[in-house]
Structures are given as C-alpha cells and as structure tokens.
N, C-alpha and C. Protein backbone atom coordinates (compact mmCIF):
# COMPACT_ATOMS: atom_id res chain seq x y z
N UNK A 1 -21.95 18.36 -33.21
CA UNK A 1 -21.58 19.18 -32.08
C UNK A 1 -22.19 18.63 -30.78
N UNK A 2 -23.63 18.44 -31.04
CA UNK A 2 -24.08 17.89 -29.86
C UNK A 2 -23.43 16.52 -29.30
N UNK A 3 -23.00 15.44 -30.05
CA UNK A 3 -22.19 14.58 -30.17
C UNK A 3 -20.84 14.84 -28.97
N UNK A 4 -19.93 16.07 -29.43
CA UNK A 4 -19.40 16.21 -28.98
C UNK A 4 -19.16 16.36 -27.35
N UNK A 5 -20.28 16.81 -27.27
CA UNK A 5 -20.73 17.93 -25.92
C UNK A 5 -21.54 16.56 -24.94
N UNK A 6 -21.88 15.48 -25.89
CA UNK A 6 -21.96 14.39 -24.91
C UNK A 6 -21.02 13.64 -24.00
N UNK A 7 -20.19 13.58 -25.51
CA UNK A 7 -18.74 12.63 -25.32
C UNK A 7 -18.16 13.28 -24.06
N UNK A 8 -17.64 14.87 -23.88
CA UNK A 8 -16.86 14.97 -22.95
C UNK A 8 -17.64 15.11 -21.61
N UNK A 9 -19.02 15.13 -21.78
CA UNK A 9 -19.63 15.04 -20.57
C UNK A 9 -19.65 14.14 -19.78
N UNK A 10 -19.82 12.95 -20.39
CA UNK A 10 -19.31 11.17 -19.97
C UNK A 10 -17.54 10.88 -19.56
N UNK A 11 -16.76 11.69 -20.49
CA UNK A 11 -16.07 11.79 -19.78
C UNK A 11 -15.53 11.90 -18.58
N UNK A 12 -15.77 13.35 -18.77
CA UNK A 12 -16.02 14.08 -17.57
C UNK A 12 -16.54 13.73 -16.19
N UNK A 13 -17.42 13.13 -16.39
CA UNK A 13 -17.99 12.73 -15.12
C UNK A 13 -17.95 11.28 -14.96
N UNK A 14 -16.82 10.45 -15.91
CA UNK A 14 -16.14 9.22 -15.37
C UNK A 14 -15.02 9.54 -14.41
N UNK A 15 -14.52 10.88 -14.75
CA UNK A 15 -12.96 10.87 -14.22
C UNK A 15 -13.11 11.72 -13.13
N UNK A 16 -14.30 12.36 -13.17
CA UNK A 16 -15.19 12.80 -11.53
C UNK A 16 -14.93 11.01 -10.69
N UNK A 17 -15.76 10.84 -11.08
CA UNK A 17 -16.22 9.76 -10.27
C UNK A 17 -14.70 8.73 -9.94
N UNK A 18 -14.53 8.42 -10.51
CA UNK A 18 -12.80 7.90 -10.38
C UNK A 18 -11.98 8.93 -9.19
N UNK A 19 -11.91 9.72 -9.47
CA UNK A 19 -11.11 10.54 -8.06
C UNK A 19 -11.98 10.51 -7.27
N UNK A 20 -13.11 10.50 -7.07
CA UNK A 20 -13.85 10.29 -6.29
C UNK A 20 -13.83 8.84 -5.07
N UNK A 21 -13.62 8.15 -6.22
CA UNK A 21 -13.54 6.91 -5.43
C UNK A 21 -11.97 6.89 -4.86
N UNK A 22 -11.44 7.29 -5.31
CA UNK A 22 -10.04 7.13 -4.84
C UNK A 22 -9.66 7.78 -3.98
N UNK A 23 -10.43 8.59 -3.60
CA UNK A 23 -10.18 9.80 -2.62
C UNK A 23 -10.93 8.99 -1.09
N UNK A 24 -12.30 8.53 -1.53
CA UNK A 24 -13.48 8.02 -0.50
C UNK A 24 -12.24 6.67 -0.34
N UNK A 25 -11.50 6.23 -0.97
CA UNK A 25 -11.02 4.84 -0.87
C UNK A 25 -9.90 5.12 0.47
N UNK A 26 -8.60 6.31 -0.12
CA UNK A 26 -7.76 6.83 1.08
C UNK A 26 -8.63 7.13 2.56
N UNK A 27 -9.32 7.77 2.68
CA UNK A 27 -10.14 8.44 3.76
C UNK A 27 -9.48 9.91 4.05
N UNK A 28 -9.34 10.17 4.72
CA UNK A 28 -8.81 11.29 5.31
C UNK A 28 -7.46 11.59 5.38
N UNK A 29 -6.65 10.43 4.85
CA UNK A 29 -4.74 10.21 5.28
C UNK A 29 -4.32 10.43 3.24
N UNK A 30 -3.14 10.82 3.21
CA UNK A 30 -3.02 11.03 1.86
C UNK A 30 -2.48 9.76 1.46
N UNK A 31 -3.29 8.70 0.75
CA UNK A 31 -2.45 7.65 0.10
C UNK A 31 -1.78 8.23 -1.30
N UNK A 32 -0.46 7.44 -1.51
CA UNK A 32 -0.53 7.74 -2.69
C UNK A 32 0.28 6.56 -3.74
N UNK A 33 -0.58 6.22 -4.82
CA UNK A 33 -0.76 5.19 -5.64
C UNK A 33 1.17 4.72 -6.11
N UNK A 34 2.04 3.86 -5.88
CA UNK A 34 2.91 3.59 -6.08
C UNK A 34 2.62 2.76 -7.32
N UNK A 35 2.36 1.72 -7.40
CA UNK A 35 1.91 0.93 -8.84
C UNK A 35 1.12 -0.23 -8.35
N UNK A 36 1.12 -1.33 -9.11
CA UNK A 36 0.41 -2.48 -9.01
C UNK A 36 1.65 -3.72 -8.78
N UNK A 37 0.91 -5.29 -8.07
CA UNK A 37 1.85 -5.97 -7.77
C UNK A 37 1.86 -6.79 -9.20
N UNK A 38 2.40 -7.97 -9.54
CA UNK A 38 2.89 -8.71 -10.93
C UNK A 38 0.90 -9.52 -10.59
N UNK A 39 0.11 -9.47 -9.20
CA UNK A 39 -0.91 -10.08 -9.14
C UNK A 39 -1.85 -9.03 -9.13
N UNK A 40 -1.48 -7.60 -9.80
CA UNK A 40 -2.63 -6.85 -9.64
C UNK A 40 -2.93 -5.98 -8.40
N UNK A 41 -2.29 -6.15 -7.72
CA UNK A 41 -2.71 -5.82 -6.22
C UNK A 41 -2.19 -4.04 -6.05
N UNK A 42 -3.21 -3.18 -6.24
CA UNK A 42 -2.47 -1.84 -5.57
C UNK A 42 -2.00 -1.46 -4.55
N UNK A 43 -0.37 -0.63 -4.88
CA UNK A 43 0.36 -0.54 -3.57
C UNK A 43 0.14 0.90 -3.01
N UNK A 44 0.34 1.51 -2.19
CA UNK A 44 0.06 2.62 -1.71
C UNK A 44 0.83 2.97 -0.94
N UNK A 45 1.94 4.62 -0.38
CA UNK A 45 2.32 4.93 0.22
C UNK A 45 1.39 5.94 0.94
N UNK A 46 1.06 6.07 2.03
CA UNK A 46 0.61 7.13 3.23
C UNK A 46 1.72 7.81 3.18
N UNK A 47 1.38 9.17 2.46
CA UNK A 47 2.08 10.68 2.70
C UNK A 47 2.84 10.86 3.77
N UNK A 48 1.08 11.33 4.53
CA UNK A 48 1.45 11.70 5.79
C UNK A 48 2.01 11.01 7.03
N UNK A 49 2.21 9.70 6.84
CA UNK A 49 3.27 9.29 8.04
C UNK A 49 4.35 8.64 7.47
N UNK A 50 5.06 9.63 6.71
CA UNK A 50 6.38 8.90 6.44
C UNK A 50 7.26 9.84 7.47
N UNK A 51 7.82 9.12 8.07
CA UNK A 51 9.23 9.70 9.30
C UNK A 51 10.53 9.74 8.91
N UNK A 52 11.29 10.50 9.09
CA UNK A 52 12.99 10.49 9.20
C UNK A 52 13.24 9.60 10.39
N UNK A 53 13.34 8.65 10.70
CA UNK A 53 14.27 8.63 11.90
C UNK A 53 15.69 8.76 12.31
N UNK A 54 15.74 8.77 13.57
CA UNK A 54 17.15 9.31 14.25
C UNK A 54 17.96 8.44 14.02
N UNK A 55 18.24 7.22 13.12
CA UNK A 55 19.21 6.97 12.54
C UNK A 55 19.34 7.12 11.31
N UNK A 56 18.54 7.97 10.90
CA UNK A 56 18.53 8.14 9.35
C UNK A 56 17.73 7.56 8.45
N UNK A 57 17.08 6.77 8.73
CA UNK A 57 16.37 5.69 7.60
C UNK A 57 14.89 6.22 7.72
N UNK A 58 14.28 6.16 6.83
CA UNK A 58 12.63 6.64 6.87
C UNK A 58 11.65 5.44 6.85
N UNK A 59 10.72 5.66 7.85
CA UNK A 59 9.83 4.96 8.21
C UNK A 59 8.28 5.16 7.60
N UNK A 60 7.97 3.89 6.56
CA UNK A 60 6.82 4.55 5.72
C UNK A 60 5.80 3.38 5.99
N UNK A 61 4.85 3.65 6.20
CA UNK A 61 3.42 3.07 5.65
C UNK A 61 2.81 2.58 4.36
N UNK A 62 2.44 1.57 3.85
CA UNK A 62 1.85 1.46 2.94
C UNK A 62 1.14 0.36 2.86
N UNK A 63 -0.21 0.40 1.83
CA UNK A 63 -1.31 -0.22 1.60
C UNK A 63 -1.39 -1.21 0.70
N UNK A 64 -1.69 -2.47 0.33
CA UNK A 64 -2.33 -3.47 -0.49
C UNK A 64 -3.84 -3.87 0.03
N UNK A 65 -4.45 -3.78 -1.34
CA UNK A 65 -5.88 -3.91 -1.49
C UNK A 65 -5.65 -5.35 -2.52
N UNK A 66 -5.51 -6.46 -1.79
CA UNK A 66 -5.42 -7.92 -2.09
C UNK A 66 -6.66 -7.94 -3.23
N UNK A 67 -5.89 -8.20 -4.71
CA UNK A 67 -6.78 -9.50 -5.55
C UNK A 67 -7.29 -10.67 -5.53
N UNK A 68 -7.70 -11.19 -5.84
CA UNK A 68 -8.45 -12.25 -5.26
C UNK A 68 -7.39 -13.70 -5.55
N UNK A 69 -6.49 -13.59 -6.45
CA UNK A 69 -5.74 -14.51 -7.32
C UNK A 69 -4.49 -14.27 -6.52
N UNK A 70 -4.38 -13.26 -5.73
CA UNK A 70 -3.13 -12.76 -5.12
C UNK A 70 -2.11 -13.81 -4.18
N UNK A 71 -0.54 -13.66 -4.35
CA UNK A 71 -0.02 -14.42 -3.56
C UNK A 71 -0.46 -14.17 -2.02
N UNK A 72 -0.25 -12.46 -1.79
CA UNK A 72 -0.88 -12.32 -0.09
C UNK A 72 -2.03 -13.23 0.63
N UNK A 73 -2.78 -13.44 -0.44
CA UNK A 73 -3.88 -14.68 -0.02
C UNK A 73 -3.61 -15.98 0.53
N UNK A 74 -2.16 -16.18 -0.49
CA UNK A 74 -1.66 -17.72 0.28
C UNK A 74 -0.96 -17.27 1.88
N UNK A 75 -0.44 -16.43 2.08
CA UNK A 75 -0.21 -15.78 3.19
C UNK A 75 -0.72 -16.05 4.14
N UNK A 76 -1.97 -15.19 3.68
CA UNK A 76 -3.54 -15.06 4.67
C UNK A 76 -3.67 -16.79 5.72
N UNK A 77 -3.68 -17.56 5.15
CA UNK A 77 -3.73 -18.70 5.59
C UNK A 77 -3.11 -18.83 6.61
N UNK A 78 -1.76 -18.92 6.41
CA UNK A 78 -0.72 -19.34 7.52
C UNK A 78 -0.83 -17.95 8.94
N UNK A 79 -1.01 -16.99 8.42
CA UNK A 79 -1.35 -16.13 9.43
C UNK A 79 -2.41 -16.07 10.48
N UNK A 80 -3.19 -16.29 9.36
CA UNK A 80 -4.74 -16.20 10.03
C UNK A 80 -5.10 -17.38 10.61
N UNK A 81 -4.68 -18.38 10.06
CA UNK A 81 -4.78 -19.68 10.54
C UNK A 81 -4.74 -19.92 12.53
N UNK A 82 -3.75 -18.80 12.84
CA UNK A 82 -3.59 -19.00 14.02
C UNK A 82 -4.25 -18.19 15.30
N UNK A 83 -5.28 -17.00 14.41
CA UNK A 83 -6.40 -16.44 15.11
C UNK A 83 -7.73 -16.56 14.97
N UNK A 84 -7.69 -17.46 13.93
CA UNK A 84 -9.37 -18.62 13.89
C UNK A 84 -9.96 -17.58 12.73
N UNK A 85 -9.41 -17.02 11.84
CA UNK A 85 -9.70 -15.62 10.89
C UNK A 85 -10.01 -16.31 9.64
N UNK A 86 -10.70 -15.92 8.69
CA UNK A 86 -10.82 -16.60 7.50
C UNK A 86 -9.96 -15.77 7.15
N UNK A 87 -9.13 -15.98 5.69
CA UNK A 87 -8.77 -14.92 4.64
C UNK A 87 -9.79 -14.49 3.64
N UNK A 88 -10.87 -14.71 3.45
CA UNK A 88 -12.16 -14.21 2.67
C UNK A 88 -12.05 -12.81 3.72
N UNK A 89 -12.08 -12.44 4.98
CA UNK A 89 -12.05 -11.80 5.75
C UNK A 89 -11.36 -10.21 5.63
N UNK A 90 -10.25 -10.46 4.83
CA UNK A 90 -9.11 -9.58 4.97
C UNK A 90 -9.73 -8.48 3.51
N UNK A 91 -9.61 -7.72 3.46
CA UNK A 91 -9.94 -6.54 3.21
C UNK A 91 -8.68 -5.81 2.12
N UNK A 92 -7.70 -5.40 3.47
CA UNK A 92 -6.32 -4.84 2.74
C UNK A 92 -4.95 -4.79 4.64
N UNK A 93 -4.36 -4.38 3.76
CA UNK A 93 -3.08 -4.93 4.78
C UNK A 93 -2.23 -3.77 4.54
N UNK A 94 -1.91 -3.27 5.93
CA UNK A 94 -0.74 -1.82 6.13
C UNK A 94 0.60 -3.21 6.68
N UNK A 95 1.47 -2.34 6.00
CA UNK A 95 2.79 -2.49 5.94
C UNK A 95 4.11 -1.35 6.65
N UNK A 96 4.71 -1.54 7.97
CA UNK A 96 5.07 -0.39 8.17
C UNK A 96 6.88 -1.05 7.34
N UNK A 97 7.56 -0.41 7.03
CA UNK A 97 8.63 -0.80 5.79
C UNK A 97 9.37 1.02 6.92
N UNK A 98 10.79 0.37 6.71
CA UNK A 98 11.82 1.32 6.73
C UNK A 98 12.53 0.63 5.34
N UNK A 99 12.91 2.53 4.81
CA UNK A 99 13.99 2.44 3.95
C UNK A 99 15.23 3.13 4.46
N UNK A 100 16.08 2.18 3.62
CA UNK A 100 17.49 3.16 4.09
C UNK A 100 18.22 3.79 2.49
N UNK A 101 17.60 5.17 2.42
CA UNK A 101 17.33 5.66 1.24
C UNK A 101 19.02 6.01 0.38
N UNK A 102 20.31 5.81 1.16
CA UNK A 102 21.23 6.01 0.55
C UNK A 102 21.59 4.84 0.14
N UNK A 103 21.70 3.65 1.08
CA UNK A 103 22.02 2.43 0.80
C UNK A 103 21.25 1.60 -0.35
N UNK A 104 20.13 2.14 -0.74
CA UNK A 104 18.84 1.23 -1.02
C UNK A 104 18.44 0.02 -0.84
N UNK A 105 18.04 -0.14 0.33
CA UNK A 105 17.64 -0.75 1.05
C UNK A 105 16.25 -0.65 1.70
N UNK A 106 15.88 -2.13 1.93
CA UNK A 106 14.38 -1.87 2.21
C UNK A 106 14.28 -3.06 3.66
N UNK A 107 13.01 -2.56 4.20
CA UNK A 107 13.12 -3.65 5.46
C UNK A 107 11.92 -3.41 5.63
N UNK A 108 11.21 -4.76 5.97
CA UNK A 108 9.20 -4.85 6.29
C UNK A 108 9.62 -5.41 7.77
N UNK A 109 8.99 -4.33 8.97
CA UNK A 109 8.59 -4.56 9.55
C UNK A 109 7.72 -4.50 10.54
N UNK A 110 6.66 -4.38 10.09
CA UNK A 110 5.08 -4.88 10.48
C UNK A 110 4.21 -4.86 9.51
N UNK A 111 3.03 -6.32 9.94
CA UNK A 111 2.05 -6.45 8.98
C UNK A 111 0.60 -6.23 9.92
N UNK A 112 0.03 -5.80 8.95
CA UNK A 112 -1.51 -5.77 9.83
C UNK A 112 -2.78 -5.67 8.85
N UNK A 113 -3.66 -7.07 9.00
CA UNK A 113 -4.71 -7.32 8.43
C UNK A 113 -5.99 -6.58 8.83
N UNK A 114 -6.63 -5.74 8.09
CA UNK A 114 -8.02 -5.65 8.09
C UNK A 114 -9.14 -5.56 7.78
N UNK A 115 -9.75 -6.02 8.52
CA UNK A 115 -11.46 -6.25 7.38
C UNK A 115 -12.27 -5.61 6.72
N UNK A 116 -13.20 -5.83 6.39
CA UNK A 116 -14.00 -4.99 5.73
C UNK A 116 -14.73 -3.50 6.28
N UNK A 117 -14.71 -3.66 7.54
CA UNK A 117 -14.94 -2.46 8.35
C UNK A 117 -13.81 -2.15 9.13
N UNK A 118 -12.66 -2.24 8.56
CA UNK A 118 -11.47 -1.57 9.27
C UNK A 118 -10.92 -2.23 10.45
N UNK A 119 -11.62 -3.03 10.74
CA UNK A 119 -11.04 -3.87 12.39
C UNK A 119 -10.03 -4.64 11.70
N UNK A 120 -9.07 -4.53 13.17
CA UNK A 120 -7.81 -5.58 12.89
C UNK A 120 -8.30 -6.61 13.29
N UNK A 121 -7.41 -7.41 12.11
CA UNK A 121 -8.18 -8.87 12.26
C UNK A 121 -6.41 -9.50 13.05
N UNK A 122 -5.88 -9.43 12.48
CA UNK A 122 -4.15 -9.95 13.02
C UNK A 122 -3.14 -8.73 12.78
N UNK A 123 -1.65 -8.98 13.43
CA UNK A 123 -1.02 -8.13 12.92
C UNK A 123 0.35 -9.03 13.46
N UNK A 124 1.70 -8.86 12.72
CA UNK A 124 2.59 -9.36 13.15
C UNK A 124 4.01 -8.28 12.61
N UNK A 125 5.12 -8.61 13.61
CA UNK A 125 5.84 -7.62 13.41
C UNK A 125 6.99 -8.35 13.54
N UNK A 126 8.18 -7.81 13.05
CA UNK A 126 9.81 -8.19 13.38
C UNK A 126 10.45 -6.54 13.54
N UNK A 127 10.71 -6.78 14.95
CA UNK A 127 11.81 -5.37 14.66
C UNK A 127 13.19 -5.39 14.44
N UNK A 128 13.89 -6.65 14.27
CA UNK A 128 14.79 -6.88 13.51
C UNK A 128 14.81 -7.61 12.13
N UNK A 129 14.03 -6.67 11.45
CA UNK A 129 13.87 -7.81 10.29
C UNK A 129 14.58 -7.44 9.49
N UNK A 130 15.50 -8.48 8.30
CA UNK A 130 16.35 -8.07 8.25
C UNK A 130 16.43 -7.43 6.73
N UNK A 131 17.77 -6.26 6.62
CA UNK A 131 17.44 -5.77 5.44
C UNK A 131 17.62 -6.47 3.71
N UNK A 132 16.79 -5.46 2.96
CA UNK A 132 16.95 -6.21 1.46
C UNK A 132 17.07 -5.11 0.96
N UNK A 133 18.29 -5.67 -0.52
CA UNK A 133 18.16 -4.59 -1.74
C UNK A 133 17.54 -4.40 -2.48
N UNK A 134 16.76 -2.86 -2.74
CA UNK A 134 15.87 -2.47 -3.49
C UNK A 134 16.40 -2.56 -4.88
N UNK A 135 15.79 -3.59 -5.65
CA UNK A 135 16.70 -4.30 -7.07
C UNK A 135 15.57 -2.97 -7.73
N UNK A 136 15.99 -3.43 -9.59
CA UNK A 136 15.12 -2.87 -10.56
C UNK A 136 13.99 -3.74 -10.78
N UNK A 137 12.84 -3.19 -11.30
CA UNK A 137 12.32 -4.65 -11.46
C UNK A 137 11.44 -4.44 -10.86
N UNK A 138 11.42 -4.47 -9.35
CA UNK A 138 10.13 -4.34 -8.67
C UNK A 138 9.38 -3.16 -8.05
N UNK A 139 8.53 -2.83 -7.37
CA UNK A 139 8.10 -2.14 -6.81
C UNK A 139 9.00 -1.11 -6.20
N UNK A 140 9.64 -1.66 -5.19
CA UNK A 140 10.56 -1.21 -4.53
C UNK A 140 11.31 0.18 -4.56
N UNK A 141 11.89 0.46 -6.04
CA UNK A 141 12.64 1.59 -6.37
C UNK A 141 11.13 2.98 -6.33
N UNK A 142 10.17 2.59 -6.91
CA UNK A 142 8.98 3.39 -7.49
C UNK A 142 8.75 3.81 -5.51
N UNK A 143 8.62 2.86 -4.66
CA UNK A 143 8.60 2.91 -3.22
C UNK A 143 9.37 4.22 -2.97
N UNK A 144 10.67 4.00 -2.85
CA UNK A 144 12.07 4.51 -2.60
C UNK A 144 12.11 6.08 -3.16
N UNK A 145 11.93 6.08 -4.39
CA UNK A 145 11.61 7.73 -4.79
C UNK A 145 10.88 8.26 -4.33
N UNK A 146 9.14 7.97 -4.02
CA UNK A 146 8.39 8.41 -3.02
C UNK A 146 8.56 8.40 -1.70
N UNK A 147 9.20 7.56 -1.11
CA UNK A 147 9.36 8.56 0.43
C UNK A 147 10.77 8.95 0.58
N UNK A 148 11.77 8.28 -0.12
CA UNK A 148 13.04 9.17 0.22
C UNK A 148 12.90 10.53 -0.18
N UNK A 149 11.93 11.01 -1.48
CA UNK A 149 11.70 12.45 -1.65
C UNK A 149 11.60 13.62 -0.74
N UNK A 150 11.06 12.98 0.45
CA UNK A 150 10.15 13.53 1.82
C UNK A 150 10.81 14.24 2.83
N UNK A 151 10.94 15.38 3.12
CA UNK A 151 11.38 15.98 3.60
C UNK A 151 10.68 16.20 5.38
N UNK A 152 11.16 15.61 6.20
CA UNK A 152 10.52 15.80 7.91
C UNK A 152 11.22 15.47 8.92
C-alpha cells in the first residue's frame, strides 16, 4: 500500500511539474502544442492572436523551439549571416502564417528570430508570399483544425 501511495505521488508531481513548465514556457499568451517537426522541433499555435481577416483568411501565430539537429538551423545561417548573429543565438522563431481555411491553403508570411532573453535577433517577411496546399502528411492540416476552429 505504501508502495502504492509512493508511486502516484511521483507521479503526480511529475505531471505537476510538466504543466508547469509548459505553462512558464508559453508565458502569459495561450500557446497551444500542434505536434512536433520530422526534426523534433515543437510547433505551437498562439490562441490568442489568431484573426479573421476581412478577406476571410485567418491570420495565426506560431512557435518553433529549434532542435539542435534541426533543418531551421541550416536556415539560421543564411539569415543571420547577414546581421552578424550567430545561430547558437536563436532560441525559437514566431511565424506569422495566414490560412485560407476553405481552400486549404497555407501562406508564411513573417519570420522572426529570438534569443535567449526574448530579443529579436532578425526578422524577415513577404507579404506576398505565395500560397501552398495544406497536403496530409504534415503539420499543416493538425495547424488548420486549430485555428480554422476559431471563432473572432
């Protein structure tokens, strides 16, 4: 019995500590966990600033917290390369992405690097960037259900 009464206590206060961190990890904005990339990398939608816009398409936010093995890393280079930035530097990276939730369709446009204390290190944007189909397979659809859900 006592056995028992250990076990779920350790439990217990692993899966404390786990929301815990995940909560201290979001800050104050509601992330919320979409899946992992094929390199490990967690994706994240921000709740609270997903938009309708006035042409219809929703405008969402979301997070990667770069692995170390990660393709975004080869990225990092060519980006950073041109503001004297290491990529050891980079931290995690917001993504502002419109979907066009009937069509399924997806479009990235803006990136923004930051460090370990939150400063932007770079950021780059296309506001015509152009659109792609949200296939099976990737991320994308798991994206697409979470903010096309969203009602604002």
């Amino acid at each position: 019995m006592a056995a028992a009464g250990w076990k779920r206590l350790f439990i217990g206060s692993f899966l404390f500590l786990s929301i815990f961190v995940t909560v201290a990890e979001a800050g104050s904005e509601k992330w919320h966990l979409i899946g992992y990339t094929r390199y490990h990398d967690p994706l994240y939608v921000n709740m609270d600033r997903i938009q309708m816009k006035s042409d219809g398409f929703h405008s969402a936010w979301t997070r990667i917290t770069p692995a170390e093995n990660s393709l975004f890393r080869r990225q990092f280079r060519q980006d950073l390369q041109r503001t004297g930035k290491l990529p050891q530097a980079v931290k995690y990276l917001e993504m502002n992405k419109e979907i066009d939730c009937m069509g399924s369709r997806i479009r990235h446009m803006k990136l923004i690097y930051y460090d370990h204390r939150d400063r932007v290190l770079a950021s780059k944007g296309n506001p015509k960037a152009p659109w792609k189909p949200i296939v099976a397979g990737s991320m994308w659809p798991d994206l697409q259900k979470a903010v096309c859900g969203v009602k604002k």
